[in-house]
N, C-alpha and C. Protein backbone atom coordinates (compact mmCIF):
# COMPACT_ATOMS: atom_id res chain seq x y z
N UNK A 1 239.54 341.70 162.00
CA UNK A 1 238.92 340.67 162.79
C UNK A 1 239.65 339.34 162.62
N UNK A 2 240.03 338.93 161.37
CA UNK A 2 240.31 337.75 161.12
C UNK A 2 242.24 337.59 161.83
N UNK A 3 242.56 338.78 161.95
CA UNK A 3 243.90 338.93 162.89
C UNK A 3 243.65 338.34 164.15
N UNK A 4 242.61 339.05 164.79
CA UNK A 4 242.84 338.51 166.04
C UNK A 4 242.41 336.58 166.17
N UNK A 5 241.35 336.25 165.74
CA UNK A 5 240.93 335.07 165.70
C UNK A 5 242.02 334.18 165.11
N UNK A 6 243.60 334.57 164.26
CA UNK A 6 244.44 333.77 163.82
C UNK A 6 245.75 333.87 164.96
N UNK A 7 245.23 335.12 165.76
CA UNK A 7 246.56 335.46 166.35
C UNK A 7 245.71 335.09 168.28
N UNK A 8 245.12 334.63 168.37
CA UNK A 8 244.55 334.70 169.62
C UNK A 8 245.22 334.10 170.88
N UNK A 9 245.68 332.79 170.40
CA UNK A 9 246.71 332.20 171.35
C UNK A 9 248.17 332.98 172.22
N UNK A 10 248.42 333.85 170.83
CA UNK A 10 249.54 334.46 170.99
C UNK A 10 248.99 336.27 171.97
N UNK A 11 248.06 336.92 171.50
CA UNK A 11 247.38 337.26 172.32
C UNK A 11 247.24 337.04 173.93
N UNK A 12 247.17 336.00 174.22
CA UNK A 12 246.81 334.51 175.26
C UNK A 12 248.09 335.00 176.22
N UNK A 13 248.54 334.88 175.39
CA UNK A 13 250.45 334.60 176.19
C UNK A 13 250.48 335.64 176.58
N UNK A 14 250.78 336.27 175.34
CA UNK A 14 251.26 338.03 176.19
C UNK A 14 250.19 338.30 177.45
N UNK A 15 249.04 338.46 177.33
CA UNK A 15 248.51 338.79 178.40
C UNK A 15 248.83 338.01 180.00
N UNK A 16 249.21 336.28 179.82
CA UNK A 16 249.68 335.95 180.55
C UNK A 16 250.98 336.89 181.63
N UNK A 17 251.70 336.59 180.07
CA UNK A 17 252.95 336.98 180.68
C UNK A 17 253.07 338.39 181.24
N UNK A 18 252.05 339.48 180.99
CA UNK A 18 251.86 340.88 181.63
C UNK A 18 251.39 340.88 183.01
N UNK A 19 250.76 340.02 183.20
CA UNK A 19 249.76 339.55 184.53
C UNK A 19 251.20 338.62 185.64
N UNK A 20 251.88 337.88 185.13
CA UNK A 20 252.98 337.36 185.92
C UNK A 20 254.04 338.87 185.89
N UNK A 21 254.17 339.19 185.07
CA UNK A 21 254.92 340.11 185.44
C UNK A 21 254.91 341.48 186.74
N UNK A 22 253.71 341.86 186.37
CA UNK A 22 253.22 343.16 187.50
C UNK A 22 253.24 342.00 188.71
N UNK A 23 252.21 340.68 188.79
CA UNK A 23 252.42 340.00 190.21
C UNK A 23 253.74 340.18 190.51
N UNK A 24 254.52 339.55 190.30
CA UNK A 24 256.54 339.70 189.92
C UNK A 24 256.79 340.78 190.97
N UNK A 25 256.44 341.71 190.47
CA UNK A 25 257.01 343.29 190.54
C UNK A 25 256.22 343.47 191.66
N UNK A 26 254.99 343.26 191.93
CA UNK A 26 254.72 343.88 193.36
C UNK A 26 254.67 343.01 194.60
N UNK A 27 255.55 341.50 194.09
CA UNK A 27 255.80 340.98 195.66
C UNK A 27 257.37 341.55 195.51
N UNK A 28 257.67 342.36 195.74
CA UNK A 28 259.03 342.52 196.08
C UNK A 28 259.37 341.96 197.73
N UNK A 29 260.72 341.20 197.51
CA UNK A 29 261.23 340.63 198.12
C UNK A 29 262.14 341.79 199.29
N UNK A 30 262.52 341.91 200.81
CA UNK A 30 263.48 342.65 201.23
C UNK A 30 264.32 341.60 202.43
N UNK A 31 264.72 342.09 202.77
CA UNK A 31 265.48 341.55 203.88
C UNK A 31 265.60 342.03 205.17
N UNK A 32 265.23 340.76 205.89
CA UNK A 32 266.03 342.04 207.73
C UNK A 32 266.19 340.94 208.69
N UNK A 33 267.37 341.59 209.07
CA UNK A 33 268.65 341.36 209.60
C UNK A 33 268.59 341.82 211.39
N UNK A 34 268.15 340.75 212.02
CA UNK A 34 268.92 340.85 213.30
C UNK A 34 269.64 340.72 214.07
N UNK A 35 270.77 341.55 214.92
CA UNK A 35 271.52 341.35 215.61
C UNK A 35 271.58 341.31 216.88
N UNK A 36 272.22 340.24 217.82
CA UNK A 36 272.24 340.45 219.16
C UNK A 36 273.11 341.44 219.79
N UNK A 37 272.63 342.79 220.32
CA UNK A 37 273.74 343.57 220.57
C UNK A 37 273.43 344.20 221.89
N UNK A 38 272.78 343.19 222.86
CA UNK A 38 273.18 343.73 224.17
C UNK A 38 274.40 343.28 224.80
N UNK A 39 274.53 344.13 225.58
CA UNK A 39 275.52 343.82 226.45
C UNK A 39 276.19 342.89 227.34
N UNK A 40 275.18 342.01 227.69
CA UNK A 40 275.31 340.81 228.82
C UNK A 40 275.93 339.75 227.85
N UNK A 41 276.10 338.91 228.55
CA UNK A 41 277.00 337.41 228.03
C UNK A 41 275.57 336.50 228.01
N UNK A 42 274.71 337.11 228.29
CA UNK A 42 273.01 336.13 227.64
C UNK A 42 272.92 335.70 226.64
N UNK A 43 272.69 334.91 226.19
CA UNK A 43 271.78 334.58 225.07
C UNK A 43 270.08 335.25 224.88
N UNK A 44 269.76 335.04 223.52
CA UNK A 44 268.51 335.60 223.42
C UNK A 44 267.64 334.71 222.32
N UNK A 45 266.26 334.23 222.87
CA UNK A 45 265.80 333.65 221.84
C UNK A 45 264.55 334.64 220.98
N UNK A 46 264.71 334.40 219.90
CA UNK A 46 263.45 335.37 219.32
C UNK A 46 262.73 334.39 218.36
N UNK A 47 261.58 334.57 218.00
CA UNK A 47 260.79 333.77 217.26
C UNK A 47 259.92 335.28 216.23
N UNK A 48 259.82 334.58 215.34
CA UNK A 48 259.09 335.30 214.43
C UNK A 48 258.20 335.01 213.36
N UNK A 49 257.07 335.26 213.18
CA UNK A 49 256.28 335.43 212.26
C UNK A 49 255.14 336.49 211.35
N UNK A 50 254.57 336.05 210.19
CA UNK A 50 253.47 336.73 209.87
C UNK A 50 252.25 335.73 209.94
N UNK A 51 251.29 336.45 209.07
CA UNK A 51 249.65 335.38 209.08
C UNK A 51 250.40 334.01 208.88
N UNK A 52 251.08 333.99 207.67
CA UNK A 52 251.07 332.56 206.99
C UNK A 52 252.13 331.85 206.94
N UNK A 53 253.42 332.90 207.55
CA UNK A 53 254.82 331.90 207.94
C UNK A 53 255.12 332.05 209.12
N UNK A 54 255.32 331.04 210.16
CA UNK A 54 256.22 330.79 211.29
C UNK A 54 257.75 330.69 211.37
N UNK A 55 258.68 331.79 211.61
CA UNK A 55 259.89 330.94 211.19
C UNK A 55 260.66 330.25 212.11
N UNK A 56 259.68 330.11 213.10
CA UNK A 56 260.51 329.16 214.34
C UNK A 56 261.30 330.34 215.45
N UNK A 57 261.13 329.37 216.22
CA UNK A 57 262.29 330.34 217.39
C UNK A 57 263.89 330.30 217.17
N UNK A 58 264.86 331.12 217.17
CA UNK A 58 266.43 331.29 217.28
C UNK A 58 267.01 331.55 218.00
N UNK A 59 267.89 330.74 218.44
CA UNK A 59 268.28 331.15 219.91
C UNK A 59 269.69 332.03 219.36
N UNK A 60 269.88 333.30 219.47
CA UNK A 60 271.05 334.25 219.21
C UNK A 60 272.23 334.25 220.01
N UNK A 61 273.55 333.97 220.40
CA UNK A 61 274.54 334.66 221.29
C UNK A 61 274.66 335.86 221.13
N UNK A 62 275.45 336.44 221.98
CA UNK A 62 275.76 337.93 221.89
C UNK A 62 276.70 337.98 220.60
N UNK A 63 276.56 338.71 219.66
CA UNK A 63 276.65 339.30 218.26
C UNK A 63 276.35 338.58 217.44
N UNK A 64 275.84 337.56 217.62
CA UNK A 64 275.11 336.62 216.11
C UNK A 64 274.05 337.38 215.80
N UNK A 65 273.27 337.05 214.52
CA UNK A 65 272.59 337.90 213.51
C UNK A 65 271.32 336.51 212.94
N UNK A 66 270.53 337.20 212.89
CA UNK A 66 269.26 336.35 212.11
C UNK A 66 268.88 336.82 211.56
N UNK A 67 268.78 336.29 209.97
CA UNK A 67 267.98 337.12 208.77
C UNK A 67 267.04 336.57 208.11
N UNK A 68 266.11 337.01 207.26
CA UNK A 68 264.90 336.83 206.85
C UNK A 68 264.56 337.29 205.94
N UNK A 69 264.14 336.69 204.49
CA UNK A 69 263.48 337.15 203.51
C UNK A 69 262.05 337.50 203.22
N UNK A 70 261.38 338.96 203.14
CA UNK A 70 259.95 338.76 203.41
C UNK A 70 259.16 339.34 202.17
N UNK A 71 258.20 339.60 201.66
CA UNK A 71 257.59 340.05 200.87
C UNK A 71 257.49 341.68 201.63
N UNK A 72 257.66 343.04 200.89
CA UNK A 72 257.20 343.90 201.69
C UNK A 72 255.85 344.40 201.99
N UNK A 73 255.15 343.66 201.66
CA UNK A 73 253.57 343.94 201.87
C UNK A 73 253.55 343.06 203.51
N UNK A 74 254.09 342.57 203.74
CA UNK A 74 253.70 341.24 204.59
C UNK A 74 254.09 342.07 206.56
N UNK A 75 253.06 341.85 207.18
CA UNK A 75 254.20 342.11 208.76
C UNK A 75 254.73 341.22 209.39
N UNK A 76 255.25 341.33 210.01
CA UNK A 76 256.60 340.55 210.59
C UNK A 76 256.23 340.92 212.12
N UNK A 77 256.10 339.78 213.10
CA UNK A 77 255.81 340.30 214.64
C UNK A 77 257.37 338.99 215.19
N UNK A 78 257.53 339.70 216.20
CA UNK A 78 258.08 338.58 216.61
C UNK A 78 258.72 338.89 218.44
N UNK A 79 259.02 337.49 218.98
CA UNK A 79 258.76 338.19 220.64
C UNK A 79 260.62 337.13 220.66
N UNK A 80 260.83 338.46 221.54
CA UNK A 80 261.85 338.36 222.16
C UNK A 80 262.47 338.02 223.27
N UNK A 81 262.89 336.73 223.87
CA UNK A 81 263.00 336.39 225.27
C UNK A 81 264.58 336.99 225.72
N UNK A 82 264.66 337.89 226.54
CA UNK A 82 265.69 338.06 227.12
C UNK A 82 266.43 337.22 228.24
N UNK A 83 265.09 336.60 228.80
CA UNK A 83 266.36 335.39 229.82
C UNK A 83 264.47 334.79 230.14
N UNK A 84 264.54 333.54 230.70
CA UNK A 84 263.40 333.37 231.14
C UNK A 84 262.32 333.19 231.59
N UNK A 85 261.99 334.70 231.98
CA UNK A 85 261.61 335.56 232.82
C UNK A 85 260.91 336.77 232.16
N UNK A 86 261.94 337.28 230.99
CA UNK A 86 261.67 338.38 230.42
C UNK A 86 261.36 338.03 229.07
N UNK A 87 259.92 338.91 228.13
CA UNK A 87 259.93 338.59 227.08
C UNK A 87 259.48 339.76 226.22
N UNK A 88 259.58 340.34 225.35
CA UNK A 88 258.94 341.24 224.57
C UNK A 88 258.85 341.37 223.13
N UNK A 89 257.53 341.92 222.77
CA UNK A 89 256.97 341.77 221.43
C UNK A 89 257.44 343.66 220.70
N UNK A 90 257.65 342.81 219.25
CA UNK A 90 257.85 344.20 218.53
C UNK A 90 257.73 343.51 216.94
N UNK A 91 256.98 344.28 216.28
CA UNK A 91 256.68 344.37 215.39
C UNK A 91 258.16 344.63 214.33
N UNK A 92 259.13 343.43 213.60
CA UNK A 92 259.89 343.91 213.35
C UNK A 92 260.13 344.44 211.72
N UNK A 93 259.25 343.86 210.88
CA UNK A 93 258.59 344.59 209.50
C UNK A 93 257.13 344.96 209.62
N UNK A 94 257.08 346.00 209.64
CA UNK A 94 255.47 347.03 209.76
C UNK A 94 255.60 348.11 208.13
N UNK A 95 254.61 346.96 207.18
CA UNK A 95 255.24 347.84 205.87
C UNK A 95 254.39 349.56 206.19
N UNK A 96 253.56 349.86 207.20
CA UNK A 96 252.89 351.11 206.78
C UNK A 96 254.19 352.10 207.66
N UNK A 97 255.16 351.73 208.53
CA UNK A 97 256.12 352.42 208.76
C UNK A 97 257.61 351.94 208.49
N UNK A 98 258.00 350.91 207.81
CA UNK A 98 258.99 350.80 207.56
C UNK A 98 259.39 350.86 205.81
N UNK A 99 259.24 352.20 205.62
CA UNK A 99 259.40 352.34 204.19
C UNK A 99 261.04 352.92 203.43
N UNK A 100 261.64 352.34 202.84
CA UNK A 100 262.73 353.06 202.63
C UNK A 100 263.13 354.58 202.29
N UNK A 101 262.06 354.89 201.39
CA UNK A 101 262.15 356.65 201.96
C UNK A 101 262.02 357.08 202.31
N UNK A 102 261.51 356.50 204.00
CA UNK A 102 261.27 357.25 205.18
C UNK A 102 262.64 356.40 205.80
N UNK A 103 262.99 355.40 206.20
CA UNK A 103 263.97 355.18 206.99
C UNK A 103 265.50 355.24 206.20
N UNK A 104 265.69 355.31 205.00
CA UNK A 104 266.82 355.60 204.52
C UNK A 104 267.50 354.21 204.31
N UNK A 105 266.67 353.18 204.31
CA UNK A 105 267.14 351.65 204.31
C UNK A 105 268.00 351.58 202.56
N UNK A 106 269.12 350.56 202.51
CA UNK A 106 269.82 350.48 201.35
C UNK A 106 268.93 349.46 200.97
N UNK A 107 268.54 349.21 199.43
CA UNK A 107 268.30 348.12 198.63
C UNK A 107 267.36 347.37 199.68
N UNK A 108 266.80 348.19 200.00
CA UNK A 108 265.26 346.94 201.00
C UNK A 108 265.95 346.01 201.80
N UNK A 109 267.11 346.36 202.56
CA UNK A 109 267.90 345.83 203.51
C UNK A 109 267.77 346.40 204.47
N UNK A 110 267.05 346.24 206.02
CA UNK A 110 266.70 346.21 207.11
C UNK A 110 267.46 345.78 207.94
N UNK A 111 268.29 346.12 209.13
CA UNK A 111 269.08 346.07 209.66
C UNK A 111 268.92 346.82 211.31
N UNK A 112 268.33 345.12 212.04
CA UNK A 112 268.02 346.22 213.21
C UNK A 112 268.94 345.15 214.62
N UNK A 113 269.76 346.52 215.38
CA UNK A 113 270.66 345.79 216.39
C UNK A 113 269.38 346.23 217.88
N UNK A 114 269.57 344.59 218.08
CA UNK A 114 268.70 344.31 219.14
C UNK A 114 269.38 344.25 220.83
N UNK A 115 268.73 345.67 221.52
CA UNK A 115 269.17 346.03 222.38
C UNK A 115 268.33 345.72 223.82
N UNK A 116 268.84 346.26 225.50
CA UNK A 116 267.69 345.51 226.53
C UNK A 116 266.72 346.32 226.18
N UNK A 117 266.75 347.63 225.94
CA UNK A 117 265.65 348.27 226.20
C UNK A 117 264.69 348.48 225.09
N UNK A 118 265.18 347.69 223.71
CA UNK A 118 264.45 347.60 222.51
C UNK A 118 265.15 347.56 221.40
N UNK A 119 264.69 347.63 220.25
CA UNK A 119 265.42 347.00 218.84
C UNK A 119 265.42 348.62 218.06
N UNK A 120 266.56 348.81 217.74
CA UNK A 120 267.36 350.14 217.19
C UNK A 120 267.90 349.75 215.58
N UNK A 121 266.67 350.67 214.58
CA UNK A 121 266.78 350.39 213.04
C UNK A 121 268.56 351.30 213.10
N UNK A 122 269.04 350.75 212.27
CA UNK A 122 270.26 351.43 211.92
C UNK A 122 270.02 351.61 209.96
N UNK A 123 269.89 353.05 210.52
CA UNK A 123 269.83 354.25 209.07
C UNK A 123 270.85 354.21 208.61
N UNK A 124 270.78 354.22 207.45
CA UNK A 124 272.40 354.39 206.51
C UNK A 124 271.76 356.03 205.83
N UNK A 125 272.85 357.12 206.53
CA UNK A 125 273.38 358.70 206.49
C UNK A 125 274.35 358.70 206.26
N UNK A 126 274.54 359.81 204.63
CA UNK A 126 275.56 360.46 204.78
C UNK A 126 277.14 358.85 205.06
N UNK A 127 276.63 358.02 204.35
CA UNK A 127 277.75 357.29 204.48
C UNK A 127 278.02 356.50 206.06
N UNK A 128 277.30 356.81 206.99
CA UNK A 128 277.15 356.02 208.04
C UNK A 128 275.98 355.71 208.82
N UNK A 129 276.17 355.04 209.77
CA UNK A 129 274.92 354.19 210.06
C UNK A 129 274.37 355.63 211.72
N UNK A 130 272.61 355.46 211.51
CA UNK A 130 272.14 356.57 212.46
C UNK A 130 271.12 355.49 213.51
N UNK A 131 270.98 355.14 214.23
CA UNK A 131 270.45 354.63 215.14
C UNK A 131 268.94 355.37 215.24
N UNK A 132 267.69 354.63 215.35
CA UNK A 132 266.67 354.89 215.84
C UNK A 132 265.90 353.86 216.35
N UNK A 133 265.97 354.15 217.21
CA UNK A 133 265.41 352.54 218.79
C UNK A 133 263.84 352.97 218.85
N UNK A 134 263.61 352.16 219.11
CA UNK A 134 262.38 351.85 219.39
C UNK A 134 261.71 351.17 220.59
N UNK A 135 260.85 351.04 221.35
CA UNK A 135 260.82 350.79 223.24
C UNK A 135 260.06 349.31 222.55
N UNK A 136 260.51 348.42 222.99
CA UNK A 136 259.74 347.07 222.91
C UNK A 136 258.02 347.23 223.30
N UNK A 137 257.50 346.58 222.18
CA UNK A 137 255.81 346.56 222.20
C UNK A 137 255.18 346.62 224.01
């Protein structure tokens, strides 16, 4: 008894520091990466957010890239203007389907080339990249 009542502070800590730690560990951080990869000489603006971050609209040229650091618990929506006229929504982190051992993603790196007819995850197979598109929301 008289251990713990001399050692309690220290007690204190560790438990702290177990409690920051697991938090730590289960906001893992990932990344994703968009590219402009249609075809036209357009530009494209996309805007994106979740509940609690806005990250503003980006206006893309054809092959520029926009990336984003997110928690993987968190979703990610974001709408896509193709010229303006045209606009479409797609969900571009959805943690209940974008899981790395289902999509084959490297190191929680997300990598999706944004096309007219929708945004195409590129799988890393077998040493190269596998395309799976998806039809805009």
């Amino acid at each position: 008894m008289n251990f713990f009542i001399n050692h309690r502070s220290l007690l204190s800590l560790l438990a702290l520091s177990l409690l920051l730690f697991t938090t730590t560990c289960s906001a893992k951080l990932l990344r994703v990466t968009m590219f402009n990869g249609r075809l036209r000489t357009a530009a494209m603006t996309v805007h994106c957010k979740s509940k609690i971050n806005d990250l503003g609209p980006r206006k893309l040229k054809p092959a520029e890239e926009f990336q984003f650091e997110a928690e993987a618990s968190t979703l990610y929506s974001c709408e896509f203007w193709l010229n303006e006229e045209e606009s479409h929504l797609f969900d571009i982190y959805k943690p209940s389907r974008d899981k790395c051992a289902t999509l084959g993603c490297n190191d929680n790196y997300f990598f999706w080339v944004l096309k007219q007819d929708g945004p195409c995850f590129m799988k890393w197979v077998n040493r190269d990249y596998q395309q799976i598109c998806y039809p805009w929301n």
